[in-house]
PDB file of N, CA and C in Angstrom:
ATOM      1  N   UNK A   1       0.830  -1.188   0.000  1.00  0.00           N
ATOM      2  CA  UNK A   1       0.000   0.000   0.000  1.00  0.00           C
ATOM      3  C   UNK A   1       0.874   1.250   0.000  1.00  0.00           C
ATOM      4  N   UNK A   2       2.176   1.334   0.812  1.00  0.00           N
ATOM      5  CA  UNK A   2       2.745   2.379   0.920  1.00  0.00           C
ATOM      6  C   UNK A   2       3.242   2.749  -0.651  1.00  0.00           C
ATOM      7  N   UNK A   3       3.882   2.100  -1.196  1.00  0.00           N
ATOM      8  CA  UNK A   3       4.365   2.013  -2.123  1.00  0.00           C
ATOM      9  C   UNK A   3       3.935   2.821  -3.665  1.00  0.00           C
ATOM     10  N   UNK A   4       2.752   1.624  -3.241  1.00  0.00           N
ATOM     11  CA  UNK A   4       1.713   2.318  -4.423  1.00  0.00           C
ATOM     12  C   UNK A   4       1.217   3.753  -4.451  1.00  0.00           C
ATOM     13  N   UNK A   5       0.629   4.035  -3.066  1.00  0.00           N
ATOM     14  CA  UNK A   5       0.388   5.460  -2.464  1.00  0.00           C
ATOM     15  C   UNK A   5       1.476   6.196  -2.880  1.00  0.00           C
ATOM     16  N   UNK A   6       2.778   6.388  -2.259  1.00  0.00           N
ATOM     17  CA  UNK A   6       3.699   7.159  -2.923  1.00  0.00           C
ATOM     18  C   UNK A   6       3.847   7.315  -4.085  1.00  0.00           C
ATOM     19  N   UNK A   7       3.972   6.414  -5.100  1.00  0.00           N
ATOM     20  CA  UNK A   7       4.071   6.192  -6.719  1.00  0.00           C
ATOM     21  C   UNK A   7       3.161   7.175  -7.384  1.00  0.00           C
ATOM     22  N   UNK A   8       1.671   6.675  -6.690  1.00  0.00           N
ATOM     23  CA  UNK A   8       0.509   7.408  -7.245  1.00  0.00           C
ATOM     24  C   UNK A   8       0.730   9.054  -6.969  1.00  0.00           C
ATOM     25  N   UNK A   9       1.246   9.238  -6.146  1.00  0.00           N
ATOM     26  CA  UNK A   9       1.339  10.847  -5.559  1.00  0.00           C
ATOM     27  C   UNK A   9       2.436  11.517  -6.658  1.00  0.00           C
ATOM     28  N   UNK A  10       3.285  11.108  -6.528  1.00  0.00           N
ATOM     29  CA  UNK A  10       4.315  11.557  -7.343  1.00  0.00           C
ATOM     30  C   UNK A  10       4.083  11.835  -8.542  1.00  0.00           C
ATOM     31  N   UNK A  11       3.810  10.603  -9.259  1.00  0.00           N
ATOM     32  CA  UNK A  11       3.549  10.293 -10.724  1.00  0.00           C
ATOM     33  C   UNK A  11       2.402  11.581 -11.066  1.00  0.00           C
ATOM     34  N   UNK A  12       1.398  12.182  -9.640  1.00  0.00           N
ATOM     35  CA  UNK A  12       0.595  13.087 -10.045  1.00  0.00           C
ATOM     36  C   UNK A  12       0.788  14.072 -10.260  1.00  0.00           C
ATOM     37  N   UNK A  13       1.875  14.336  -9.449  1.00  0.00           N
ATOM     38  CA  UNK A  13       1.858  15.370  -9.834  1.00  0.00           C
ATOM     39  C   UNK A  13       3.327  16.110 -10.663  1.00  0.00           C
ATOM     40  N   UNK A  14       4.188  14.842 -10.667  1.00  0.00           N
ATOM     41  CA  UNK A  14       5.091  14.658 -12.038  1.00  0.00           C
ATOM     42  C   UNK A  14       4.362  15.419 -13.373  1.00  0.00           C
ATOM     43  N   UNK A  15       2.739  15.288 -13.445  1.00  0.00           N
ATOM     44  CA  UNK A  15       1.884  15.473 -14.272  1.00  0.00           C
ATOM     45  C   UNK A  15       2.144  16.817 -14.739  1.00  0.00           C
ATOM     46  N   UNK A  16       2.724  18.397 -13.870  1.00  0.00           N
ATOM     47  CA  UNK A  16       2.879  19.308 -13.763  1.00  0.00           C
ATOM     48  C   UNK A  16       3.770  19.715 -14.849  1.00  0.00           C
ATOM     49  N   UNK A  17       4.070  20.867 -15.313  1.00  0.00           N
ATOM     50  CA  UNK A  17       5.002  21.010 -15.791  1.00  0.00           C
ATOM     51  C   UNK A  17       6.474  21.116 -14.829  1.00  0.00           C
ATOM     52  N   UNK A  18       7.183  20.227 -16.114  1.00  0.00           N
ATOM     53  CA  UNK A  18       8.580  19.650 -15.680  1.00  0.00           C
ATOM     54  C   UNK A  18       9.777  20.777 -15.715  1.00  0.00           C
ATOM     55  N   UNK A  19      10.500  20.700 -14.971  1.00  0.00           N
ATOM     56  CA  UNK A  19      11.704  21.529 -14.948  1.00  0.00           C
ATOM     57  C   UNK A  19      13.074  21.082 -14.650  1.00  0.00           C
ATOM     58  N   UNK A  20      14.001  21.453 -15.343  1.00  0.00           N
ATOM     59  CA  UNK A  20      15.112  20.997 -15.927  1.00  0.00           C
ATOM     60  C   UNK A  20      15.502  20.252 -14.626  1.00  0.00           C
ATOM     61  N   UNK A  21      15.494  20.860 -13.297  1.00  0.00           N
ATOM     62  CA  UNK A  21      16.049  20.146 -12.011  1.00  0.00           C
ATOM     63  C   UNK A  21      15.107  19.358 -11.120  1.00  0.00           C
ATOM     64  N   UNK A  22      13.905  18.534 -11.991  1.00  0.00           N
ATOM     65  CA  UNK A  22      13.239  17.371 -11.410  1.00  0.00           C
ATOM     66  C   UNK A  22      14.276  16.387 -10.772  1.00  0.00           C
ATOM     67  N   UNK A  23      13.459  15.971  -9.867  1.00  0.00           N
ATOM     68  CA  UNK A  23      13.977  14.668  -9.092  1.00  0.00           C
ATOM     69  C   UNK A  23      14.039  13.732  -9.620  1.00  0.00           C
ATOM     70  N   UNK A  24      15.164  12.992  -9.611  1.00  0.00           N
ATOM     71  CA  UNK A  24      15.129  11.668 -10.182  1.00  0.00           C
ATOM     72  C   UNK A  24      14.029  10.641  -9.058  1.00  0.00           C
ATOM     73  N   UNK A  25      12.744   9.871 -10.189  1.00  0.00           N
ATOM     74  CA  UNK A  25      11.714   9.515  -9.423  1.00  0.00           C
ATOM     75  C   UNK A  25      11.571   8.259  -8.214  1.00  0.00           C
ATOM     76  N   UNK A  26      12.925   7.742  -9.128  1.00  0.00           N
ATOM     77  CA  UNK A  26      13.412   6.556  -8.823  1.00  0.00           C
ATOM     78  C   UNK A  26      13.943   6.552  -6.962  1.00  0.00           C
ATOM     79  N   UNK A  27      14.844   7.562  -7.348  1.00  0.00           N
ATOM     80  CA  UNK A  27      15.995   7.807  -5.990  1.00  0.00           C
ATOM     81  C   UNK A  27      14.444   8.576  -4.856  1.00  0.00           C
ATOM     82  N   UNK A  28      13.778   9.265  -5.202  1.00  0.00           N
ATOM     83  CA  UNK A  28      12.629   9.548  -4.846  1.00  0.00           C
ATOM     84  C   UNK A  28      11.913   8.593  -4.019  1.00  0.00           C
ATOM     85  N   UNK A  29      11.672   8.183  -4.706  1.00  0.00           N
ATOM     86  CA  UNK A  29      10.437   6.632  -3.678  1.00  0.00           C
ATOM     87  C   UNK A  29      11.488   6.003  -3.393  1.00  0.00           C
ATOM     88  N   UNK A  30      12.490   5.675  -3.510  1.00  0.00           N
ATOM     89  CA  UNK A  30      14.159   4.847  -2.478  1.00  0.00           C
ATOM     90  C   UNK A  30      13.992   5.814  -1.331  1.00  0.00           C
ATOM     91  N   UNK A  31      13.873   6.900  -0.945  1.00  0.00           N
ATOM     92  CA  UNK A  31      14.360   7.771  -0.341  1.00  0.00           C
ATOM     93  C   UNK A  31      13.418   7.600   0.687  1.00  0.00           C
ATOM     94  N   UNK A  32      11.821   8.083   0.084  1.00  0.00           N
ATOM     95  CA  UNK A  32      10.804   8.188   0.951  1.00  0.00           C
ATOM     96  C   UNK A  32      10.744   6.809   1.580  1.00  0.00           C
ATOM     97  N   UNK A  33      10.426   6.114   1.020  1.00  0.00           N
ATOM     98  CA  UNK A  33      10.069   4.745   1.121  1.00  0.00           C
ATOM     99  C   UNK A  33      10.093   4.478   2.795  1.00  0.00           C
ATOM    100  N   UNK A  34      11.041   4.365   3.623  1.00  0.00           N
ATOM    101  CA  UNK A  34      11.250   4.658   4.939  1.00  0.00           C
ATOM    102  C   UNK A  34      10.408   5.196   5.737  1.00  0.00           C
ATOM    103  N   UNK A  35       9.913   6.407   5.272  1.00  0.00           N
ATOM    104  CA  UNK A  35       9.329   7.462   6.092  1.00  0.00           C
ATOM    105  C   UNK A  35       7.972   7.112   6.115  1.00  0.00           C
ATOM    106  N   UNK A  36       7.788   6.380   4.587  1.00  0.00           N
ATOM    107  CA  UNK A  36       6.287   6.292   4.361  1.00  0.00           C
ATOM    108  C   UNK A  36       5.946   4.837   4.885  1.00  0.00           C
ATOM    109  N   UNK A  37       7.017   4.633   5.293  1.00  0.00           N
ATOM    110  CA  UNK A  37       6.583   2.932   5.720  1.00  0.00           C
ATOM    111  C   UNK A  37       6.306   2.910   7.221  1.00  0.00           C
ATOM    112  N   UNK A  38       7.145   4.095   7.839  1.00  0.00           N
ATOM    113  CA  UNK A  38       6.655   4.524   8.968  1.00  0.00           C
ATOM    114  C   UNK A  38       5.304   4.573   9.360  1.00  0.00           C
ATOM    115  N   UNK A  39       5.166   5.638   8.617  1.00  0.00           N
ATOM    116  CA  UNK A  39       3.735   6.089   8.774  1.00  0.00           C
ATOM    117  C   UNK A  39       2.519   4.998   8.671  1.00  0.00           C
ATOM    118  N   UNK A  40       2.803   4.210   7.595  1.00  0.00           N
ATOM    119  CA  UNK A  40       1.695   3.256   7.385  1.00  0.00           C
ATOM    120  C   UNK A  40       1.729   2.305   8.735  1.00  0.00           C
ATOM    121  N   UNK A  41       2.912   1.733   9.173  1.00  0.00           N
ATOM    122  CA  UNK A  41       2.852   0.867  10.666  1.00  0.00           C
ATOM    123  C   UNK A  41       2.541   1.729  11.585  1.00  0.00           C
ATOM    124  N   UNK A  42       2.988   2.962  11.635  1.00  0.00           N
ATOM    125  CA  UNK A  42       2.093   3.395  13.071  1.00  0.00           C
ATOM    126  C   UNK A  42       0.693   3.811  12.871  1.00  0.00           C
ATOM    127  N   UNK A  43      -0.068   4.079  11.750  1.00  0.00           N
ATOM    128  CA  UNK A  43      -1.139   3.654  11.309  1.00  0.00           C
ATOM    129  C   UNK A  43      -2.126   2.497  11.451  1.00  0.00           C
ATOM    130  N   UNK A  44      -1.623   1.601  11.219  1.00  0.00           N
ATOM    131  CA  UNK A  44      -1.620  -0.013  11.350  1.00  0.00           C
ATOM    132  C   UNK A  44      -1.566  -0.141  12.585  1.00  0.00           C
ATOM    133  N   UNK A  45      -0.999   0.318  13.165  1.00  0.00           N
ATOM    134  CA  UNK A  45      -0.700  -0.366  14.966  1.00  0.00           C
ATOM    135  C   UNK A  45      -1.985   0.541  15.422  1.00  0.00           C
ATOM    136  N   UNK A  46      -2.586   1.844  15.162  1.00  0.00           N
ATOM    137  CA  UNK A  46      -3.457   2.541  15.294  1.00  0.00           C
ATOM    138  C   UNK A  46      -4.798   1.889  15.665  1.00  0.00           C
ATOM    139  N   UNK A  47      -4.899   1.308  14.331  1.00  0.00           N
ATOM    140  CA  UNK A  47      -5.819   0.835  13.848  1.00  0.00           C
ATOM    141  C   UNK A  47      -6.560  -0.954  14.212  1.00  0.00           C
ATOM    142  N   UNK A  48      -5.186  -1.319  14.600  1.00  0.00           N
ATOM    143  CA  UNK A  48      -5.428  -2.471  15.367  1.00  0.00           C
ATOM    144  C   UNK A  48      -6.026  -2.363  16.671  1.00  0.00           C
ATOM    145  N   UNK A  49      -5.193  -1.747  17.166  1.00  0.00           N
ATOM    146  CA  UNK A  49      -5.958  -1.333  19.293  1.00  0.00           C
ATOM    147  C   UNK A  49      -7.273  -0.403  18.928  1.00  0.00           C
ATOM    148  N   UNK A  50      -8.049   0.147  17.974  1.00  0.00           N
ATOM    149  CA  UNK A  50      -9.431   0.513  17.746  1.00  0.00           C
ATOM    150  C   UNK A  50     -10.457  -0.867  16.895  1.00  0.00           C
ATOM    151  N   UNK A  51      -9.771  -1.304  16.319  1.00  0.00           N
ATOM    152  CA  UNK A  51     -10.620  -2.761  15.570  1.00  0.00           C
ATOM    153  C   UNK A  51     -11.673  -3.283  16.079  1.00  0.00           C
ATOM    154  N   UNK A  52     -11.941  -3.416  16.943  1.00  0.00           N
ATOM    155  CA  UNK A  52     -13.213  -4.016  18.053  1.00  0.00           C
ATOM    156  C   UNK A  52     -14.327  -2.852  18.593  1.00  0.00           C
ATOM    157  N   UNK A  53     -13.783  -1.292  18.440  1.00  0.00           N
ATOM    158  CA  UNK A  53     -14.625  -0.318  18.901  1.00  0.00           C
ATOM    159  C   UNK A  53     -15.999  -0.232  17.947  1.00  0.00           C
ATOM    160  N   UNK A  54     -16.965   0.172  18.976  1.00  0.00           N
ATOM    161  CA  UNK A  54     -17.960   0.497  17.950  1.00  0.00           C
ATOM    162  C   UNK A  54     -17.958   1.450  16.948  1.00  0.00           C
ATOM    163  N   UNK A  55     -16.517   2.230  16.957  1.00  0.00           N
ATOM    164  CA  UNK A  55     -16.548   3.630  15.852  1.00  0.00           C
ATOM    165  C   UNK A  55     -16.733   3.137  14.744  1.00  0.00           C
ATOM    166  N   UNK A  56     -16.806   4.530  13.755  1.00  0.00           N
ATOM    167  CA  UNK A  56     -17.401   3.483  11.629  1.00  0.00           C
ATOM    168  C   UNK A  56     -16.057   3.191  11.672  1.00  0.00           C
ATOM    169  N   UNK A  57     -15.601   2.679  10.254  1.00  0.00           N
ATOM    170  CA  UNK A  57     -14.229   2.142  10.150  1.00  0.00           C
ATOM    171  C   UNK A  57     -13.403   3.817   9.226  1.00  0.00           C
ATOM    172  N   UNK A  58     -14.528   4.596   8.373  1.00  0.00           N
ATOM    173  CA  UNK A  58     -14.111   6.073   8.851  1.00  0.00           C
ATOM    174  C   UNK A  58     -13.353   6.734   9.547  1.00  0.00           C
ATOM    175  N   UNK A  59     -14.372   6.752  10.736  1.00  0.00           N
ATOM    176  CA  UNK A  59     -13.233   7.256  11.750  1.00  0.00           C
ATOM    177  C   UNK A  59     -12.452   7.089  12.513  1.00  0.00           C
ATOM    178  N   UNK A  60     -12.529   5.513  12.425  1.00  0.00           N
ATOM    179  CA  UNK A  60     -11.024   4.862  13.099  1.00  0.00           C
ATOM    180  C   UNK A  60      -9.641   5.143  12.192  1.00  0.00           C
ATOM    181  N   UNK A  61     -10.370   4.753  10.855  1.00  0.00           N
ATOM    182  CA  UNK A  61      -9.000   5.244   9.542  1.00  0.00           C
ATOM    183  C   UNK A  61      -8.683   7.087  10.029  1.00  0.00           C
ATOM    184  N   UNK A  62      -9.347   7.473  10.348  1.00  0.00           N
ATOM    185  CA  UNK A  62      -9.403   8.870  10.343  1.00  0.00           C
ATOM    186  C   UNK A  62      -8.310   9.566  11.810  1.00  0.00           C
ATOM    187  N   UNK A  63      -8.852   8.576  12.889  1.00  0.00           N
ATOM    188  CA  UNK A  63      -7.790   9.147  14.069  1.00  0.00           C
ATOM    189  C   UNK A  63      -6.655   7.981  13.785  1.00  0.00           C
ATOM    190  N   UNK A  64      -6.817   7.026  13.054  1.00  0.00           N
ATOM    191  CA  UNK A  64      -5.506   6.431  13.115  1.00  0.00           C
ATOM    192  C   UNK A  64      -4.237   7.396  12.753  1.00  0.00           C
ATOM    193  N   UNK A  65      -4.832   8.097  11.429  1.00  0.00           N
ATOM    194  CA  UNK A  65      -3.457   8.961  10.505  1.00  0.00           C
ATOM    195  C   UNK A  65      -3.429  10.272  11.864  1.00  0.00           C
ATOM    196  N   UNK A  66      -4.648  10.360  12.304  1.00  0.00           N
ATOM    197  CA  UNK A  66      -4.453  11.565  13.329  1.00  0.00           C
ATOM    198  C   UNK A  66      -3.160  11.611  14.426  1.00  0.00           C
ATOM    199  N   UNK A  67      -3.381   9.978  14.842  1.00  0.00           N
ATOM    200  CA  UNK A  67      -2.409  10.220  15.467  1.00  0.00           C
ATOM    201  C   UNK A  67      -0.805   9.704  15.157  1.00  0.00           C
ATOM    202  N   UNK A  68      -0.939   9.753  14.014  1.00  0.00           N
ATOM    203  CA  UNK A  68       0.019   9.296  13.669  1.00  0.00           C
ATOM    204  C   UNK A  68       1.331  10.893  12.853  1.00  0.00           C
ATOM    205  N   UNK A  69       0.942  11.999  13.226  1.00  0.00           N
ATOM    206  CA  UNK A  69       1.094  13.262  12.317  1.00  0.00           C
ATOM    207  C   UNK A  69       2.479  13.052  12.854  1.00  0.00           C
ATOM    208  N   UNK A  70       3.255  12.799  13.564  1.00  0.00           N
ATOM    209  CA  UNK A  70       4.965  12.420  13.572  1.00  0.00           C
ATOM    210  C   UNK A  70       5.304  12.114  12.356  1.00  0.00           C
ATOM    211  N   UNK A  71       5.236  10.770  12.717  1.00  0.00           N
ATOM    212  CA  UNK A  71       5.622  10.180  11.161  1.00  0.00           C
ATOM    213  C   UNK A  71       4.809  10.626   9.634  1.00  0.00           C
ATOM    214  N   UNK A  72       4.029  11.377   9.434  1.00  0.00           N
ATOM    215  CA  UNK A  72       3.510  11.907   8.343  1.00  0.00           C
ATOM    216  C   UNK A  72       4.524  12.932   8.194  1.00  0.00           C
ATOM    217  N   UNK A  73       4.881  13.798   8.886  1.00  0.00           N
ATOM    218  CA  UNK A  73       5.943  15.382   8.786  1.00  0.00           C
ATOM    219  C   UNK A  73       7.406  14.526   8.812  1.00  0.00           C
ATOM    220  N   UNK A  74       7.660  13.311   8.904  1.00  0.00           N
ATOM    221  CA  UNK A  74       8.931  12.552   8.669  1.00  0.00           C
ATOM    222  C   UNK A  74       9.126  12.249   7.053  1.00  0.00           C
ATOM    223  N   UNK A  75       7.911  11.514   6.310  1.00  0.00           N
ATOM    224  CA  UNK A  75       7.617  11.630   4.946  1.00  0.00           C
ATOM    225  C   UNK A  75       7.502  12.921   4.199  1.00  0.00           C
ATOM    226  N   UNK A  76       6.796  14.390   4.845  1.00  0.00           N
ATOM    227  CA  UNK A  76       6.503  15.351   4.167  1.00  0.00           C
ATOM    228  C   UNK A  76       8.340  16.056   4.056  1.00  0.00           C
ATOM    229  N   UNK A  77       9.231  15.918   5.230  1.00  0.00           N
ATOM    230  CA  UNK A  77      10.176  16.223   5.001  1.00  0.00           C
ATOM    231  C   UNK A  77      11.532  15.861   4.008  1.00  0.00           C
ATOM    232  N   UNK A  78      11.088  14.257   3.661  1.00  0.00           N
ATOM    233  CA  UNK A  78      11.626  13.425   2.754  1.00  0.00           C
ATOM    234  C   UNK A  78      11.387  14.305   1.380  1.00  0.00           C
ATOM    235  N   UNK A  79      10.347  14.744   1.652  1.00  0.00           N
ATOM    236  CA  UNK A  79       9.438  14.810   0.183  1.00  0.00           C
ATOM    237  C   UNK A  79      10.249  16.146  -0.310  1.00  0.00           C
ATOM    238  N   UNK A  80      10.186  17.235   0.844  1.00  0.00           N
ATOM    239  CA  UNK A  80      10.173  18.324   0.915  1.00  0.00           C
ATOM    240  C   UNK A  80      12.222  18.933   0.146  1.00  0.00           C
ATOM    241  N   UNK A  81      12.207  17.701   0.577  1.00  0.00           N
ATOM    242  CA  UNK A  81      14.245  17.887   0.469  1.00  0.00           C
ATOM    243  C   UNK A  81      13.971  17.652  -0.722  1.00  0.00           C
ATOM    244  N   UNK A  82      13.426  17.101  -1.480  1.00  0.00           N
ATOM    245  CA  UNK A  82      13.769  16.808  -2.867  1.00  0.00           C
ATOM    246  C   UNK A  82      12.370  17.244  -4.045  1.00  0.00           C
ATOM    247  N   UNK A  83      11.164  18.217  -3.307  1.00  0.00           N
ATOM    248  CA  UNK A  83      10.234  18.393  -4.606  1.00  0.00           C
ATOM    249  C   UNK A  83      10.328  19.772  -4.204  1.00  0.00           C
ATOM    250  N   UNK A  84      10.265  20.561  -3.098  1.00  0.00           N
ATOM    251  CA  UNK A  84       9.967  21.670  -2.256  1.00  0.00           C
ATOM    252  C   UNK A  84       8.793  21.327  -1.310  1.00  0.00           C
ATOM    253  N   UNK A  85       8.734  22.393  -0.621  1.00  0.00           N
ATOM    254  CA  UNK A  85       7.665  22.401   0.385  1.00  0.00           C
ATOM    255  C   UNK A  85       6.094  22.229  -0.374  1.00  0.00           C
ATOM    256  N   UNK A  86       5.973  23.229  -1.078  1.00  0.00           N
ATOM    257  CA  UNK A  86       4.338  23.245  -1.667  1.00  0.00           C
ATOM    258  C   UNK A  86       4.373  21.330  -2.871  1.00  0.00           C
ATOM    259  N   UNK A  87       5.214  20.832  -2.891  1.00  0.00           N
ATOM    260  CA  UNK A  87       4.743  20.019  -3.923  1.00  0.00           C
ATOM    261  C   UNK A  87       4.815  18.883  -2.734  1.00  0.00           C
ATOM    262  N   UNK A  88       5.659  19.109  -2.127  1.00  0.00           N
ATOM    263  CA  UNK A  88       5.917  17.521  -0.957  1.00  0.00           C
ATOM    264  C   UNK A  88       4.246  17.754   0.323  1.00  0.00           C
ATOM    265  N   UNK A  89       3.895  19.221   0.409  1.00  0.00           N
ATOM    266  CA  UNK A  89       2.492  19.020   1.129  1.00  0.00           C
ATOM    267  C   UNK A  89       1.243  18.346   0.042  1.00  0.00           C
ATOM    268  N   UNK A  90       1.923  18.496  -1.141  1.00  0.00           N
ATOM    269  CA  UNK A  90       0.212  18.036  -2.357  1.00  0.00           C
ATOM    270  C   UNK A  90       0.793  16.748  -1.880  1.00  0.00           C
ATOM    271  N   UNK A  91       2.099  16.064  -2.057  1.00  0.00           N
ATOM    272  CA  UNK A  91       2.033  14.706  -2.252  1.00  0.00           C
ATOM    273  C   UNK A  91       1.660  14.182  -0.946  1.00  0.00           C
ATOM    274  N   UNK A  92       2.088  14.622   0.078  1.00  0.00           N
ATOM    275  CA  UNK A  92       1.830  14.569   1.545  1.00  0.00           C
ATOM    276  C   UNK A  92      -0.362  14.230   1.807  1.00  0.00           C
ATOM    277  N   UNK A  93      -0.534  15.396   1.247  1.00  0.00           N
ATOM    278  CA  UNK A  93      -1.939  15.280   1.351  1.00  0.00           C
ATOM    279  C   UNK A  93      -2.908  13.933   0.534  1.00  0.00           C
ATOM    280  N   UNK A  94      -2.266  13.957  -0.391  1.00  0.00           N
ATOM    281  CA  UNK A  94      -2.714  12.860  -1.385  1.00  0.00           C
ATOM    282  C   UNK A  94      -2.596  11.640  -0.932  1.00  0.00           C
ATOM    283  N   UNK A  95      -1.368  11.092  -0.753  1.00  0.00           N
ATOM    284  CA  UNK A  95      -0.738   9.842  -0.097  1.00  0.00           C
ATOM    285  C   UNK A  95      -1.673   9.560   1.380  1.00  0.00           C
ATOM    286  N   UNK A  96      -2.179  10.892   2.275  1.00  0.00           N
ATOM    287  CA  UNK A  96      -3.036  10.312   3.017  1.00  0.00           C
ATOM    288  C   UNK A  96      -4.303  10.008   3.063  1.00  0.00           C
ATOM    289  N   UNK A  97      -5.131  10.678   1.570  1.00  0.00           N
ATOM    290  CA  UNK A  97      -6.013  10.678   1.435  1.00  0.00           C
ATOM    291  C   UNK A  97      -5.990   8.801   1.101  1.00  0.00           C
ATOM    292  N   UNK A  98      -4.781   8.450   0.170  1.00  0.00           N
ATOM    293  CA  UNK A  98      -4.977   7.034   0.025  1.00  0.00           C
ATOM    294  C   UNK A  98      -4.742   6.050   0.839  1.00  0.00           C
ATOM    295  N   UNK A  99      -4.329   6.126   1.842  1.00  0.00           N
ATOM    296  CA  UNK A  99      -4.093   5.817   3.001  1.00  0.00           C
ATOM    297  C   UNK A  99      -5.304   5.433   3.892  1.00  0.00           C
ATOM    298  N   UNK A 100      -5.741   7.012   3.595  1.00  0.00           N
ATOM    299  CA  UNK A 100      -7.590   6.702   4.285  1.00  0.00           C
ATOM    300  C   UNK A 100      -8.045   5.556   3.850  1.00  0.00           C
ATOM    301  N   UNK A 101      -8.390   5.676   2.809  1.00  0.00           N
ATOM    302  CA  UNK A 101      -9.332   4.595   1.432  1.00  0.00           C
ATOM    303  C   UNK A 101      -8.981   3.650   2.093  1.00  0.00           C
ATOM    304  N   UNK A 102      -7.364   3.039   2.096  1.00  0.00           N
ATOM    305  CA  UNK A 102      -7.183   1.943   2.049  1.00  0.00           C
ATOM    306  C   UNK A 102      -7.325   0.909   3.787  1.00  0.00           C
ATOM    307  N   UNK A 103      -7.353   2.006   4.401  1.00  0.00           N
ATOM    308  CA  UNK A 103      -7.113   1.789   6.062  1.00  0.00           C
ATOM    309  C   UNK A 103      -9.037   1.443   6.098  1.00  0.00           C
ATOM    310  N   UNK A 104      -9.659   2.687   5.662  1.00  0.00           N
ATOM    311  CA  UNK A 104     -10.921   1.861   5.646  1.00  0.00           C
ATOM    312  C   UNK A 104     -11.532   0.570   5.058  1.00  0.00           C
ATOM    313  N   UNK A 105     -10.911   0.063   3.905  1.00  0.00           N
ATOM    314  CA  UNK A 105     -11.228  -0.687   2.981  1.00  0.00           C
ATOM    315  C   UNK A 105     -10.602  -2.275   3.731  1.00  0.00           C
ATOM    316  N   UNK A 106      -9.468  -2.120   4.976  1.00  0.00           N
ATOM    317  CA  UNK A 106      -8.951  -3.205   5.189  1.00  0.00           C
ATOM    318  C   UNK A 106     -10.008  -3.426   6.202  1.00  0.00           C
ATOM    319  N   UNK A 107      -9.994  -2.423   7.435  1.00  0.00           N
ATOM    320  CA  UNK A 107     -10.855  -2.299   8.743  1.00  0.00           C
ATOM    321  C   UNK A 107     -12.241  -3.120   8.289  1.00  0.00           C
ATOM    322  N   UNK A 108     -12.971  -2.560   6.921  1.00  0.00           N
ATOM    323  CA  UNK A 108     -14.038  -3.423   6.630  1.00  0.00           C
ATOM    324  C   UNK A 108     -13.865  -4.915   6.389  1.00  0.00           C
ATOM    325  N   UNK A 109     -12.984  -5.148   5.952  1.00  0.00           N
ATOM    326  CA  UNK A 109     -13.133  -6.684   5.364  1.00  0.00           C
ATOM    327  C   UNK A 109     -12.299  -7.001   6.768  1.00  0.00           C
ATOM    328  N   UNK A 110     -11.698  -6.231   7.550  1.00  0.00           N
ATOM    329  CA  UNK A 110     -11.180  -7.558   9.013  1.00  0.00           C
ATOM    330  C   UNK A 110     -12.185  -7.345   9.598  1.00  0.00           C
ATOM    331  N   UNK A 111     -13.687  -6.566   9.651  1.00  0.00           N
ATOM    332  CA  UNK A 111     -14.556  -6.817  10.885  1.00  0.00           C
ATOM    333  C   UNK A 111     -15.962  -7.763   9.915  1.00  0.00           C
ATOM    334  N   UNK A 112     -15.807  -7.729   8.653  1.00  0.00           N
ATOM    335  CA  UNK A 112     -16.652  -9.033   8.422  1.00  0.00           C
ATOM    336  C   UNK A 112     -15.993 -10.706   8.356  1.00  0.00           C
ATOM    337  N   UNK A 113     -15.438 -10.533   9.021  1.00  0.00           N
ATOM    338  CA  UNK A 113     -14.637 -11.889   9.289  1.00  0.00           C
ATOM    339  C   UNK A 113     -15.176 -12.696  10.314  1.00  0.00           C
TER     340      UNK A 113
END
């Protein structure tokens, strides 16, 4: 999931117009990769100790990333060294929006089990 999430973020906004001193995309997701893997396990660990609550799976996905904003500003800074600030907060924002999706999409299928 992390993976893909990052890829997808980038690649979006790669979409932009390009300038002679783009990031190589490659060394890019090598780089982040770490930060964002962070984030997704303390996410995950989040999301496990709420699994059994009566909250929707919404807003468990929702305070999971909440409390997880350490390690999100660990990735946005990855990002930030190598796109700038305004492009590493779009990818930052994006990557958690998919994050959401996907944190809800697991939470559902582990509580119809």
């Amino acid at each position: 999931m992390n993976k893909l999430a990052v890829c997808l973020a980038v690649l979006c906004l790669a979409a932009a117009p390009a300038l002679a001193d783009e990031p190589d995309l490659e060394s890019l997701l090598e780089n982040a990769k770490p930060a964002g893997d962070r984030w997704e396990h303390c996410a995950a660990q989040s999301v496990k100790a709420q699994l059994r609550s009566s909250r929707s799976a919404e807003d468990i996905a929702s305070r999971a990333l909440d409390s997880c904003e350490r390690e999100q500003a660990g990735l946005r800074r990855v990002l930030t060294r190598e796109l700038g600030a305004d492009r590493a907060q779009a990818v930052t924002l994006l990557v958690r929006s998919i994050y959401r999706t996907n944190l809800v999409r697991v939470i559902t299928t582990l509580r119809s089990r």
